[in-house]
Protein backbone atom coordinates (compact mmCIF):
# COMPACT_ATOMS: atom_id res chain seq x y z
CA UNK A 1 104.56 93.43 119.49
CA UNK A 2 102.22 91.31 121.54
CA UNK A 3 98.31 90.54 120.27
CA UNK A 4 96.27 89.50 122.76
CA UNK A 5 92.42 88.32 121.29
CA UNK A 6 89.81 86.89 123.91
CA UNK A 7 87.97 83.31 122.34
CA UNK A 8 84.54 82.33 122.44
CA UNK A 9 85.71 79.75 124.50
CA UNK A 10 87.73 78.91 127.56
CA UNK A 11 90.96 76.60 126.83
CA UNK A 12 91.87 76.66 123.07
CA UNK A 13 88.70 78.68 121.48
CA UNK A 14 86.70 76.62 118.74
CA UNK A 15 88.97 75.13 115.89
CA UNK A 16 87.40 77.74 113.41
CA UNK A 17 89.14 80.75 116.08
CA UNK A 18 92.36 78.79 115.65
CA UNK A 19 92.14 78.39 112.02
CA UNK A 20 91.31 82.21 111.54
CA UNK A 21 94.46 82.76 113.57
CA UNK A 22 96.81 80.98 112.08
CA UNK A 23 95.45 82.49 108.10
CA UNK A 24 96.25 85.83 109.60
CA UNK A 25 99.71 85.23 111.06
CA UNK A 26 100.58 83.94 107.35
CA UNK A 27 98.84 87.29 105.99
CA UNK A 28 100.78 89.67 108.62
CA UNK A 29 104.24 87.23 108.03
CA UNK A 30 103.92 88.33 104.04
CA UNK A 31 103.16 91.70 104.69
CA UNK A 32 106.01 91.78 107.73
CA UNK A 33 108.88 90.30 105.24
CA UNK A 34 107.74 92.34 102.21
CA UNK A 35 107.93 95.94 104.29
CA UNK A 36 111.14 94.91 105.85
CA UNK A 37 109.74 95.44 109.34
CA UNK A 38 110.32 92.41 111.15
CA UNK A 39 108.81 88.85 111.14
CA UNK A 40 105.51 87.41 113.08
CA UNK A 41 107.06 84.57 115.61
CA UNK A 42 104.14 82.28 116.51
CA UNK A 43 101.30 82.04 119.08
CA UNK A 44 99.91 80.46 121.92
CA UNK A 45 96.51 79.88 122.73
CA UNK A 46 94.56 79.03 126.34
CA UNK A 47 92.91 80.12 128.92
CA UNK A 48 90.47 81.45 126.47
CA UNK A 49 92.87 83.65 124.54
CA UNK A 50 94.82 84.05 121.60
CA UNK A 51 98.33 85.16 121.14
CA UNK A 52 100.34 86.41 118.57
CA UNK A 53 103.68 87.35 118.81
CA UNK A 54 106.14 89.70 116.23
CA UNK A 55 109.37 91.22 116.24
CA UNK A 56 111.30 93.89 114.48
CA UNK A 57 113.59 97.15 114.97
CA UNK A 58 110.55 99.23 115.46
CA UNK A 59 107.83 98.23 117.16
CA UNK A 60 105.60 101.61 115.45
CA UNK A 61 106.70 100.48 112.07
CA UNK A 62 105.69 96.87 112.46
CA UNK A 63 102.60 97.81 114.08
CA UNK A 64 101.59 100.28 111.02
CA UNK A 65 102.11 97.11 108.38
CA UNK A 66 99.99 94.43 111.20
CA UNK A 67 97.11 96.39 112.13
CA UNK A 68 94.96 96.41 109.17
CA UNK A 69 94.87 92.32 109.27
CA UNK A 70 94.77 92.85 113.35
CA UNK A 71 91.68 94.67 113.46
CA UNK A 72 89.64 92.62 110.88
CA UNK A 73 90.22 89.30 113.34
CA UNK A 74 86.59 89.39 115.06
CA UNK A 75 87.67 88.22 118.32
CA UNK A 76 87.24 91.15 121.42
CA UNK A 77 87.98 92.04 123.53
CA UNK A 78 91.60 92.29 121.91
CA UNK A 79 94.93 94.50 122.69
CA UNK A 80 98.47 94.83 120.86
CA UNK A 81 101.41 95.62 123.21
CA UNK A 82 104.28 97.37 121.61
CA UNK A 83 107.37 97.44 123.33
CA UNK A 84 110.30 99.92 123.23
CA UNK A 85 112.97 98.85 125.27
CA UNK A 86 111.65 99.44 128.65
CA UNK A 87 109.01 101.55 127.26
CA UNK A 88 105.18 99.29 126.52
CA UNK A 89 102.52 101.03 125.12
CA UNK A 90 98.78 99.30 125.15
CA UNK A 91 96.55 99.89 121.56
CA UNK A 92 93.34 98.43 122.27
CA UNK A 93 91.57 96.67 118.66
């Protein structure tokens, strides 16, 4: 599963964006670990945008425990990839 959130800003986004970021990647890594589902790997951020990556067995499954803390991030426009194999499917936030 790939998060994609558009900043206020182009490069990094503000240091508040970040920090809101990186709160929620610890909230979805708890979450991720205590339903078994997979783990939340990291992000990148420029060009404007955030990224968050996270892995597990089932993309639908991991998606299900992440998107509550997903769609409370304010940032938009914003879009969560979920791959299956060669299968992607786009969910916009």
């Amino acid at each position: 599963m790939i998060a994609h959130f558009r900043l206020a800003s182009d490069g990094f986004g503000e240091v508040d964006q970040r920090e809101q970021i990186y709160e929620a990647e610890q909230v979805m890594e708890a979450a991720a670990e205590k339903a078994g589902v997979g783990e939340v790997d990291g992000n990148e951020f420029g060009g404007g945008e955030a990224v968050v990556y996270a892995y597990g067995p089932d993309a639908d499954a991991l998606f299900k425990v992440l998107e509550p803390t997903l769609r409370r991030l304010p940032f938009r426009p914003a879009h969560v990839l979920l791959r299956r194999g060669d299968n992607e499917t786009r969910v916009d936030l």
